[in-house]
PDB file of N, CA and C in Angstrom:
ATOM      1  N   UNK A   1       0.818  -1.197   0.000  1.00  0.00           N
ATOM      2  CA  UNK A   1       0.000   0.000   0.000  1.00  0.00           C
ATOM      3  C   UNK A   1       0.858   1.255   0.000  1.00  0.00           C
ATOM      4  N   UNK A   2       2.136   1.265   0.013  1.00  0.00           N
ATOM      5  CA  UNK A   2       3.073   2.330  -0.237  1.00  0.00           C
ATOM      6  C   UNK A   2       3.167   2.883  -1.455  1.00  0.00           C
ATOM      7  N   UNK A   3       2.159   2.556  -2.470  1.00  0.00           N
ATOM      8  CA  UNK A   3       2.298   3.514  -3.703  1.00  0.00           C
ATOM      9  C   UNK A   3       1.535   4.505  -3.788  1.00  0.00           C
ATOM     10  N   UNK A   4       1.687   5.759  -4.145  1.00  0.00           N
ATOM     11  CA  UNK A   4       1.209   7.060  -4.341  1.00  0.00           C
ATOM     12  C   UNK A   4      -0.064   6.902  -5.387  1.00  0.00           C
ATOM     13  N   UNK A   5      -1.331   6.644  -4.920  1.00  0.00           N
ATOM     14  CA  UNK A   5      -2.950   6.780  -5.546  1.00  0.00           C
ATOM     15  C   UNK A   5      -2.778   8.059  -6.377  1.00  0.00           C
ATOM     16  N   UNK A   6      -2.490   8.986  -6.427  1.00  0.00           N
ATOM     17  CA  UNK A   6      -2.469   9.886  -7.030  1.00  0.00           C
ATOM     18  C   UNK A   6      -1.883  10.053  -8.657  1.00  0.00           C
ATOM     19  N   UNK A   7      -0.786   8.879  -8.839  1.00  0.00           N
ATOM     20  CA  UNK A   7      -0.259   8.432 -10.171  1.00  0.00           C
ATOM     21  C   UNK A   7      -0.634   7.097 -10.621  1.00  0.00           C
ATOM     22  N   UNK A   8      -1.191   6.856 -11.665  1.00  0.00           N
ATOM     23  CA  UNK A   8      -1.714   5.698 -12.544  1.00  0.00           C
ATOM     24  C   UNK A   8      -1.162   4.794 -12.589  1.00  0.00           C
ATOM     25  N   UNK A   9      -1.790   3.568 -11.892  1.00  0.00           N
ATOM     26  CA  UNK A   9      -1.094   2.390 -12.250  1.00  0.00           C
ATOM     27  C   UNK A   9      -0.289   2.104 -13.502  1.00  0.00           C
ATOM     28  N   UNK A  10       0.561   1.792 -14.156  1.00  0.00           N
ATOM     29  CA  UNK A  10       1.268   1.670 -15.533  1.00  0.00           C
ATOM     30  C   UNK A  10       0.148   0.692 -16.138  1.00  0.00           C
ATOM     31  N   UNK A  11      -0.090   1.140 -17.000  1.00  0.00           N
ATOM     32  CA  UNK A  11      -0.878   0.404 -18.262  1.00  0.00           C
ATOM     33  C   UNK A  11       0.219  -0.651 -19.292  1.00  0.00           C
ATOM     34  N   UNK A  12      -0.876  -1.568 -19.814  1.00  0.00           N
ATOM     35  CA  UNK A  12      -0.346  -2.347 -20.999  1.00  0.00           C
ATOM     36  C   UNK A  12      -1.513  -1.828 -22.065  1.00  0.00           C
ATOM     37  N   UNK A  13      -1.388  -1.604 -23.070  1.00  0.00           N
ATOM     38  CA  UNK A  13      -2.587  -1.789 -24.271  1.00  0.00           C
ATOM     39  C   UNK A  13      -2.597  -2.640 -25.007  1.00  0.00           C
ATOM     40  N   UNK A  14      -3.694  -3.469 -25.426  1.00  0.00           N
ATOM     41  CA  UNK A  14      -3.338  -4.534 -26.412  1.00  0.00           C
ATOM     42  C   UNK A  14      -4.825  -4.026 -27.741  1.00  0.00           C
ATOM     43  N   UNK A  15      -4.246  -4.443 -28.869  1.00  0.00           N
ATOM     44  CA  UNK A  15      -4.883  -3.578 -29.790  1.00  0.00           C
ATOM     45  C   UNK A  15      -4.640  -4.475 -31.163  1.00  0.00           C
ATOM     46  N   UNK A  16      -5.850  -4.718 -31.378  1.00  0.00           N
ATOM     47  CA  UNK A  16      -6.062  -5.715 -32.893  1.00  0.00           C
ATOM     48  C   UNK A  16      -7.086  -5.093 -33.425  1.00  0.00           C
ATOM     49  N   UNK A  17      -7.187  -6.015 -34.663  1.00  0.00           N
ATOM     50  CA  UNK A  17      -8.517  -5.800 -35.756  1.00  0.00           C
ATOM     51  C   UNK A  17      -9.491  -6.627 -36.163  1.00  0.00           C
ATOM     52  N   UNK A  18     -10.171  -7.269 -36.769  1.00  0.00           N
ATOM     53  CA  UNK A  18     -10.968  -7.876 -36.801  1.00  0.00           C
ATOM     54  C   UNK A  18     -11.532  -7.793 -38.373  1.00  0.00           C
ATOM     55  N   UNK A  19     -11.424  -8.366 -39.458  1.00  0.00           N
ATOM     56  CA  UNK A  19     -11.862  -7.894 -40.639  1.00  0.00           C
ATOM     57  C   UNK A  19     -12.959  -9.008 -40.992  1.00  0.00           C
ATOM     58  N   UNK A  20     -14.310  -8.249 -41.390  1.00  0.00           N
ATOM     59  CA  UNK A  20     -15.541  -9.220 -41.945  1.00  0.00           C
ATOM     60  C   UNK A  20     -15.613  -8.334 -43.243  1.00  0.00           C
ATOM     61  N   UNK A  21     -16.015  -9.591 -44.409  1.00  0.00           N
ATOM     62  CA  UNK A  21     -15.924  -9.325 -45.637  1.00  0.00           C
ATOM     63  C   UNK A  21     -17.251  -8.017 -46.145  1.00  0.00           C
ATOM     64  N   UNK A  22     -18.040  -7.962 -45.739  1.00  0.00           N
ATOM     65  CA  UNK A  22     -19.294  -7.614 -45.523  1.00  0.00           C
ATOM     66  C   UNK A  22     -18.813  -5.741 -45.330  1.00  0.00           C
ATOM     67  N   UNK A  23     -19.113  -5.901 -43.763  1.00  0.00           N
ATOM     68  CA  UNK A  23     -18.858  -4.625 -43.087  1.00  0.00           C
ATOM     69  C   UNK A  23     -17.393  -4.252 -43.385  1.00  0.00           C
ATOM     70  N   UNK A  24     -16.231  -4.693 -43.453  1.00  0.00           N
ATOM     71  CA  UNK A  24     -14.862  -4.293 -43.070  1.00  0.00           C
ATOM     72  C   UNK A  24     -14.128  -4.250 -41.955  1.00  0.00           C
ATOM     73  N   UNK A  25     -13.482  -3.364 -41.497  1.00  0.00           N
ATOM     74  CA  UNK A  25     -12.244  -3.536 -40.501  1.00  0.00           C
ATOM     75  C   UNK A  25     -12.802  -3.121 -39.101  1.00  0.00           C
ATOM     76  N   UNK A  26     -12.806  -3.900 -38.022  1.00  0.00           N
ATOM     77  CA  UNK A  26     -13.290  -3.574 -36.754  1.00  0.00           C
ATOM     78  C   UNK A  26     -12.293  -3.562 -35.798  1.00  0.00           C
ATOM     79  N   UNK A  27     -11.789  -2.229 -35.319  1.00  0.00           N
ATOM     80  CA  UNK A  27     -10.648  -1.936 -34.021  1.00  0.00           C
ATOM     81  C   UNK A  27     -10.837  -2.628 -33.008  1.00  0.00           C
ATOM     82  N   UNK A  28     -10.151  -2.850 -31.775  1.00  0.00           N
ATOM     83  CA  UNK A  28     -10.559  -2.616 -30.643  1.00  0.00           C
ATOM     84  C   UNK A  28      -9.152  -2.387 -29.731  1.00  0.00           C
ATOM     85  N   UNK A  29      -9.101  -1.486 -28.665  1.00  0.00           N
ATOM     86  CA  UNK A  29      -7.916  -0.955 -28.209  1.00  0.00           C
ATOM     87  C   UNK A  29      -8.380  -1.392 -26.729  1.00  0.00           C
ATOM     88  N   UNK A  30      -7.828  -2.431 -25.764  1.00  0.00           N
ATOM     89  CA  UNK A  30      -7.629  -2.252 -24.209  1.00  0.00           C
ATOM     90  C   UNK A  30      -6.710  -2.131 -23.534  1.00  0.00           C
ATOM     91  N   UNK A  31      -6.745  -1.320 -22.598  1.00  0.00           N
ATOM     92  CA  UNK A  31      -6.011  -0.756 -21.976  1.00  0.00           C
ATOM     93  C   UNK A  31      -5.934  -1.601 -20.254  1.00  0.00           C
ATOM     94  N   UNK A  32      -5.199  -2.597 -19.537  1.00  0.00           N
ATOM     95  CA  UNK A  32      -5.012  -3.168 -18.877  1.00  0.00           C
ATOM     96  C   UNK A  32      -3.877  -2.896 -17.921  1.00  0.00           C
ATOM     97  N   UNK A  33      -4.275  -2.634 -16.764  1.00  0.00           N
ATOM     98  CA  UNK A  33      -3.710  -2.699 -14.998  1.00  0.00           C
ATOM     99  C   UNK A  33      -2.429  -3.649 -15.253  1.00  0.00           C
ATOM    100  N   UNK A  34      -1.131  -3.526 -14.253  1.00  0.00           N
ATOM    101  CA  UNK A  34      -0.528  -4.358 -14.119  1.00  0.00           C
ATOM    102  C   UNK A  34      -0.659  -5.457 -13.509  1.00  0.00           C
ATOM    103  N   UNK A  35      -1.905  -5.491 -12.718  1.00  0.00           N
ATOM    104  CA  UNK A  35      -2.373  -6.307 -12.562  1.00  0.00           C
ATOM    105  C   UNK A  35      -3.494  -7.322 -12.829  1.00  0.00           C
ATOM    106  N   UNK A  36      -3.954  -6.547 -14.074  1.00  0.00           N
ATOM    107  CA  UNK A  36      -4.706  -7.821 -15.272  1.00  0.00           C
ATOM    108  C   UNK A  36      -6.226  -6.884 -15.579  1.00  0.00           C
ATOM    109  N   UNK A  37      -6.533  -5.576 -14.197  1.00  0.00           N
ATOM    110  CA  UNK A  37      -7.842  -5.165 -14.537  1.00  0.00           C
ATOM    111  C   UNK A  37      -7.802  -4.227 -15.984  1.00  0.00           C
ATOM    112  N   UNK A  38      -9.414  -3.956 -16.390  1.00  0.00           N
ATOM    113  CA  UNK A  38      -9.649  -3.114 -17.423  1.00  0.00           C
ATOM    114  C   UNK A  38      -9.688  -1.930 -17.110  1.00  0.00           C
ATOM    115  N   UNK A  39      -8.485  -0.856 -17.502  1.00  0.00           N
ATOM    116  CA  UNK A  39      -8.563   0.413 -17.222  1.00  0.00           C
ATOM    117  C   UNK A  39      -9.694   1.191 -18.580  1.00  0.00           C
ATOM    118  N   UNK A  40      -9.461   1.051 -19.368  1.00  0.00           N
ATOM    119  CA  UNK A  40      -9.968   1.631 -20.366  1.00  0.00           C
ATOM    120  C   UNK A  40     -10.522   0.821 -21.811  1.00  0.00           C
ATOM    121  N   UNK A  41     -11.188   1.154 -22.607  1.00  0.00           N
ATOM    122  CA  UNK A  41     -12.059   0.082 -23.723  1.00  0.00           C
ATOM    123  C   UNK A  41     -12.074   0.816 -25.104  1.00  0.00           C
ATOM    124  N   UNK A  42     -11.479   1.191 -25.983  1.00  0.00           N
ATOM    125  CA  UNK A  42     -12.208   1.362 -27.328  1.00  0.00           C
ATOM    126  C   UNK A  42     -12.201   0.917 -28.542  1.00  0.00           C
ATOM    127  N   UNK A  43     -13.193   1.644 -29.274  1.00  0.00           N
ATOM    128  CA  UNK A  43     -13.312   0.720 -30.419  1.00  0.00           C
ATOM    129  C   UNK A  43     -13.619   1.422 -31.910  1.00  0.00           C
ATOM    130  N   UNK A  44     -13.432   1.340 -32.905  1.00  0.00           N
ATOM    131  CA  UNK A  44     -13.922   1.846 -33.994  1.00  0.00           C
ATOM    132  C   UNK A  44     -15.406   1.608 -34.464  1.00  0.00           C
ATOM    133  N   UNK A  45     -15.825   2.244 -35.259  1.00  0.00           N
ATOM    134  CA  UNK A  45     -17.004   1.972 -35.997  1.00  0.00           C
ATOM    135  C   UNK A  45     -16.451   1.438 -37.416  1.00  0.00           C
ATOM    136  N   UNK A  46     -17.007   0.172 -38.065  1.00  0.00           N
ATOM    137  CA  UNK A  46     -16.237  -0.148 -39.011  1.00  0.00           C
ATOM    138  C   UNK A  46     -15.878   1.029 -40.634  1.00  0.00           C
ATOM    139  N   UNK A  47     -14.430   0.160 -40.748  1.00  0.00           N
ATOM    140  CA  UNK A  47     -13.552   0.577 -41.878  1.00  0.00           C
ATOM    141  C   UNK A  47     -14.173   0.064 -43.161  1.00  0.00           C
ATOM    142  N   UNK A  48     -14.704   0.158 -43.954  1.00  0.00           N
ATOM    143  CA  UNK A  48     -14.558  -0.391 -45.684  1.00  0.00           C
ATOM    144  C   UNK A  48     -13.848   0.419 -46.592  1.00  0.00           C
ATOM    145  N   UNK A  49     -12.893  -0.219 -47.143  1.00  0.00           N
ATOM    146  CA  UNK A  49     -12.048   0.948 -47.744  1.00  0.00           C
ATOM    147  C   UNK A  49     -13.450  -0.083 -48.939  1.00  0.00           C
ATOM    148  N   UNK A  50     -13.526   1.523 -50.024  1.00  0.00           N
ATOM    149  CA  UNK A  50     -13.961   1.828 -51.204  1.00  0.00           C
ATOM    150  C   UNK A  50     -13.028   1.595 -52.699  1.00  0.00           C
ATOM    151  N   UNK A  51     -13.432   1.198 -53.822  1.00  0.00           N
ATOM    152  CA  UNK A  51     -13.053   0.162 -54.646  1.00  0.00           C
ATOM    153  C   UNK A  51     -11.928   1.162 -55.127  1.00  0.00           C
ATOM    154  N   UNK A  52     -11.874   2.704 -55.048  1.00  0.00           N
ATOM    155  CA  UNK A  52     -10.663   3.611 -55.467  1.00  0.00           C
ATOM    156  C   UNK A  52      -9.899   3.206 -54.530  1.00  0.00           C
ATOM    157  N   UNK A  53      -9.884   2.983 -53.069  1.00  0.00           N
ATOM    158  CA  UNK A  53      -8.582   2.798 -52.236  1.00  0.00           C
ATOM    159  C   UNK A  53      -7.745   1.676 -52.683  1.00  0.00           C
ATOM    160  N   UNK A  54      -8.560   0.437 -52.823  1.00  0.00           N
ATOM    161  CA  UNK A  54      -8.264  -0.443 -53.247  1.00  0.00           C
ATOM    162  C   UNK A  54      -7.366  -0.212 -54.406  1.00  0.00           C
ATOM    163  N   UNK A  55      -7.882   0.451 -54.788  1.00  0.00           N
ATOM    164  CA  UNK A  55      -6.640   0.356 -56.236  1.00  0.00           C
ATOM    165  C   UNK A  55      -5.361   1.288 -56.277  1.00  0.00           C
ATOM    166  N   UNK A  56      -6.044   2.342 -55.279  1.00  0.00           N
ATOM    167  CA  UNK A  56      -5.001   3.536 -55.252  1.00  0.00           C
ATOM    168  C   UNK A  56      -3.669   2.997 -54.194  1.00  0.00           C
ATOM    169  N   UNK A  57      -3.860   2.487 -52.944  1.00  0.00           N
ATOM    170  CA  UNK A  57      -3.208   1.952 -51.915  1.00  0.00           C
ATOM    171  C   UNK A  57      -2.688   0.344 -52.584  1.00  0.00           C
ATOM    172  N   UNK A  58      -3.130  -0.261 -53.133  1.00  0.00           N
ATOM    173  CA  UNK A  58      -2.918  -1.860 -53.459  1.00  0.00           C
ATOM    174  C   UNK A  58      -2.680  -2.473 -52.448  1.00  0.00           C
ATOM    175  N   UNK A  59      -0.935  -2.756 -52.737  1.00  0.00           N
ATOM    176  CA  UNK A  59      -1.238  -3.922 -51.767  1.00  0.00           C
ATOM    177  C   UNK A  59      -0.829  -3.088 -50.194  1.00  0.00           C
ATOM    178  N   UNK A  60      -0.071  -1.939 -50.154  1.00  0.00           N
ATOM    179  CA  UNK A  60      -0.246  -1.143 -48.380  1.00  0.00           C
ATOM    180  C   UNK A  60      -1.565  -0.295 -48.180  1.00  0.00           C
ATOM    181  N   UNK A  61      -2.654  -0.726 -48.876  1.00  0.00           N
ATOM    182  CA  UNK A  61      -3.795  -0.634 -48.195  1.00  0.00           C
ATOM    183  C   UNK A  61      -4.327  -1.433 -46.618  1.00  0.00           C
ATOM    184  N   UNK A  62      -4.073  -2.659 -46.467  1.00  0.00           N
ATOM    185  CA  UNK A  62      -4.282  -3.369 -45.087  1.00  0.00           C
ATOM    186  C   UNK A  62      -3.326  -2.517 -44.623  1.00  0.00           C
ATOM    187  N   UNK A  63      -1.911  -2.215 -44.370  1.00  0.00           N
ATOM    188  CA  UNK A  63      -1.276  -1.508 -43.255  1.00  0.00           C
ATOM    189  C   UNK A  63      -1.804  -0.096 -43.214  1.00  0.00           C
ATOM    190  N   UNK A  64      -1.961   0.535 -44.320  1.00  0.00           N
ATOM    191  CA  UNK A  64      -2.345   1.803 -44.267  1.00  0.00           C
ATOM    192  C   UNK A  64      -3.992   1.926 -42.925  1.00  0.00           C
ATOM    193  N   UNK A  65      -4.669   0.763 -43.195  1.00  0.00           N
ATOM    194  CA  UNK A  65      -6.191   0.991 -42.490  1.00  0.00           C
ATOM    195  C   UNK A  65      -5.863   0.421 -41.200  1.00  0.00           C
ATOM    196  N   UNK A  66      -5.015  -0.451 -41.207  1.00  0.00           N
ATOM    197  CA  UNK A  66      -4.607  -0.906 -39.952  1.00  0.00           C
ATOM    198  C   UNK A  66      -4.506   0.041 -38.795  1.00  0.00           C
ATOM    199  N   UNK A  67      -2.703   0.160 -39.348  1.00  0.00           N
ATOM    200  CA  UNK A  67      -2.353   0.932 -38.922  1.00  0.00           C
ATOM    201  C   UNK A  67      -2.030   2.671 -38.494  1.00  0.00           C
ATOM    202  N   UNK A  68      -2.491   3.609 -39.785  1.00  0.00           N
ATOM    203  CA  UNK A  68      -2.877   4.310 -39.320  1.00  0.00           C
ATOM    204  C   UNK A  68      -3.983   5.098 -39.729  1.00  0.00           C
ATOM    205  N   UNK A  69      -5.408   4.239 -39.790  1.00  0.00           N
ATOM    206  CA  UNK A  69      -6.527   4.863 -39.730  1.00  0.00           C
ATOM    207  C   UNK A  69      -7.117   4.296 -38.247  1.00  0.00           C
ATOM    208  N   UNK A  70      -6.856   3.276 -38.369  1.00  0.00           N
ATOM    209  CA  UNK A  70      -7.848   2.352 -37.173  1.00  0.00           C
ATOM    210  C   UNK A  70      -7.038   2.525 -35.699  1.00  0.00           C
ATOM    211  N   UNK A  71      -5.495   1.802 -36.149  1.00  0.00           N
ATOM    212  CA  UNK A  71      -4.727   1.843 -34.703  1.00  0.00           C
ATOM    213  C   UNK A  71      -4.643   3.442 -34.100  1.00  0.00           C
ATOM    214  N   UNK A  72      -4.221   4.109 -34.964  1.00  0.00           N
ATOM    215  CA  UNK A  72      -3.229   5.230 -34.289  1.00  0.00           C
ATOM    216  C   UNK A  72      -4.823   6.616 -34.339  1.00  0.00           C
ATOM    217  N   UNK A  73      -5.717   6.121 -34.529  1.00  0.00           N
ATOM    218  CA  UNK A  73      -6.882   6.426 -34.092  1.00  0.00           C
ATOM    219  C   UNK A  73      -7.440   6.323 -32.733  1.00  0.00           C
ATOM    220  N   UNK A  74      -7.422   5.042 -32.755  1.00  0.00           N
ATOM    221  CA  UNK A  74      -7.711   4.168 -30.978  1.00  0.00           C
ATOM    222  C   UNK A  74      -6.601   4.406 -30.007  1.00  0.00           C
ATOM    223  N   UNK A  75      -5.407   4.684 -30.271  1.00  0.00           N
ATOM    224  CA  UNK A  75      -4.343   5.036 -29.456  1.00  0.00           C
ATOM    225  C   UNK A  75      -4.637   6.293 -28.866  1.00  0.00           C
ATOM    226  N   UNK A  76      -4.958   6.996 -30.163  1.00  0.00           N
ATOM    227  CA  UNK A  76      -4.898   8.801 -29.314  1.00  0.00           C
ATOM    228  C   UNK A  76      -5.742   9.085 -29.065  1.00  0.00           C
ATOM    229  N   UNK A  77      -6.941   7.816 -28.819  1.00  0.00           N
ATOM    230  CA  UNK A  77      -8.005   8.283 -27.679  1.00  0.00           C
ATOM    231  C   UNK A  77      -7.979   7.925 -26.274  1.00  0.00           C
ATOM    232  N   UNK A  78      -6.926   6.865 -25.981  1.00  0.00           N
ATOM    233  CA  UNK A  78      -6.842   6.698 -24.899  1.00  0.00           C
ATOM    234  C   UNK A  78      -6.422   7.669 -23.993  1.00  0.00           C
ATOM    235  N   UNK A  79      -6.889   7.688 -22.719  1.00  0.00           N
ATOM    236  CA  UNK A  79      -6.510   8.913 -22.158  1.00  0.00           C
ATOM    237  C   UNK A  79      -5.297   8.743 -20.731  1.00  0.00           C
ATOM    238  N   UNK A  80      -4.798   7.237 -21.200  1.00  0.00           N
ATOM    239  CA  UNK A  80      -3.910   6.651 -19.802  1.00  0.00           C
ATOM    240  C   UNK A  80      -2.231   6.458 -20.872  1.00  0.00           C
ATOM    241  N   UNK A  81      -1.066   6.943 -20.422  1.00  0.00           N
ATOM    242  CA  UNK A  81      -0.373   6.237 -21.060  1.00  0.00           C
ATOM    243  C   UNK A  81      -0.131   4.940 -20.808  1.00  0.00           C
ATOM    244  N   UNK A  82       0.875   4.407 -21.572  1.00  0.00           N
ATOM    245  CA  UNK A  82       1.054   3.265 -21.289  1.00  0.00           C
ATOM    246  C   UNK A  82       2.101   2.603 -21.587  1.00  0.00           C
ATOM    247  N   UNK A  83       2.773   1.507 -21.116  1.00  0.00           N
ATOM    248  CA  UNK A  83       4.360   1.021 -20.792  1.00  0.00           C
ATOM    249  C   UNK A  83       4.568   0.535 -22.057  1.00  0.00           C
ATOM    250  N   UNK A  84       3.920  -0.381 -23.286  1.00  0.00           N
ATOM    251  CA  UNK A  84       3.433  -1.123 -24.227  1.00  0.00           C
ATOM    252  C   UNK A  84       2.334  -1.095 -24.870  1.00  0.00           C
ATOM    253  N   UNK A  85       2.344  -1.188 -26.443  1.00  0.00           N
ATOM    254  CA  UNK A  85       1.003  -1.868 -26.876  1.00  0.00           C
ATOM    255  C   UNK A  85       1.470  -2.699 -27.672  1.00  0.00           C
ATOM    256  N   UNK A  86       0.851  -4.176 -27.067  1.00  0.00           N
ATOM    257  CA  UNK A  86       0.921  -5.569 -27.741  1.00  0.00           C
ATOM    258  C   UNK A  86      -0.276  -5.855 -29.120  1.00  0.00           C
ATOM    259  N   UNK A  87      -0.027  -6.419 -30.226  1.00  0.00           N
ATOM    260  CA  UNK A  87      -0.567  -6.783 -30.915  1.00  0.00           C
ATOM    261  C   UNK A  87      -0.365  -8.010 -31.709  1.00  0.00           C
ATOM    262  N   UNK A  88      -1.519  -8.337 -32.557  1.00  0.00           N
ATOM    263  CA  UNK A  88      -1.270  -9.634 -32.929  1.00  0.00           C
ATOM    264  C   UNK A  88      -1.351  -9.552 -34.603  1.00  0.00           C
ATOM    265  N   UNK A  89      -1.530  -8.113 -34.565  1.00  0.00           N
ATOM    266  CA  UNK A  89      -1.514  -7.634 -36.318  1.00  0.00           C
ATOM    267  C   UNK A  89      -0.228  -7.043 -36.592  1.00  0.00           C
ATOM    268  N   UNK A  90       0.416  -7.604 -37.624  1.00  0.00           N
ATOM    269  CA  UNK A  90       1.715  -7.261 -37.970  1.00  0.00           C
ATOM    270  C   UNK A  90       1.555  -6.084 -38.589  1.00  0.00           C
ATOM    271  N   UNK A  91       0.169  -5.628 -39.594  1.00  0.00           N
ATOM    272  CA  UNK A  91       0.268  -3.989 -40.058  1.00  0.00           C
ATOM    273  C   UNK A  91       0.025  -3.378 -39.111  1.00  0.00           C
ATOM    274  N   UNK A  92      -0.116  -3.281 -37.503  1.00  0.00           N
ATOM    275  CA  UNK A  92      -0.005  -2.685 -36.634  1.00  0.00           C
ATOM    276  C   UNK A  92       1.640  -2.108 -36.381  1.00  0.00           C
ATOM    277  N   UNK A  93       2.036  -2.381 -37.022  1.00  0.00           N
ATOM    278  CA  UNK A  93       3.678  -2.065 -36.976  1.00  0.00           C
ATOM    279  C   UNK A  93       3.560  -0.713 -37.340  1.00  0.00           C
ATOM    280  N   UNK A  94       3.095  -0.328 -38.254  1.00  0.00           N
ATOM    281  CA  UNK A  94       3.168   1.011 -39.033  1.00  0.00           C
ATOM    282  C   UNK A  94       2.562   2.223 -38.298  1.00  0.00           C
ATOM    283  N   UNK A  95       1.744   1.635 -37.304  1.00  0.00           N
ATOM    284  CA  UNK A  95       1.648   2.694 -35.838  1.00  0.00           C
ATOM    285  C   UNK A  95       2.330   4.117 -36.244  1.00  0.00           C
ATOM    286  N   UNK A  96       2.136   5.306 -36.487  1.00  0.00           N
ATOM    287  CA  UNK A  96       3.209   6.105 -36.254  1.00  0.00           C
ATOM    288  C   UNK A  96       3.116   6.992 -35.047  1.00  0.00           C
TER     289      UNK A  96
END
């Protein structure tokens, strides 16, 4: 109980996507306690890139929506920093 309440537990974020052929690309960003609770939750409203992106972006269209429409969207809404964000999407790399 010797830690100072007044500064934020250190966060982890973990942050993927979810793609249905239909709707398109679905975010979701959590933000997790060092000790496993949910500090924070968000999420996008879905992505469909349109048949010009597709052609204009080719094939760095998936990193481009990934990463910075969807990720680095959901990042700079969080309002906790955080030590890490883990992912399981490799166009999450492109994070900037």
């Amino acid at each position: 109980m010797g830690k100072n309440m007044a500064n934020p537990l250190p966060a982890i974020g973990f942050l993927t996507v979810l793609e249905d052929e239909q709707h398109g690309y679905f975010g979701g960003y959590l933000l997790l306690s060092e000790l496993g609770r949910p500090l924070e939750f968000h999420c996008n409203t879905p992505v469909l890139p349109n048949d010009a992106q597709k052609i204009l972006y080719g094939a760095s269209l998936r990193p481009y929506v990934l990463g910075e429409l969807i990720g680095q969207t959901l990042v700079e809404k969080a309002e906790l920093p955080v030590q890490a964000i883990l992912t399981d999407q490799e166009e999450m790399l492109s994070l900037t």
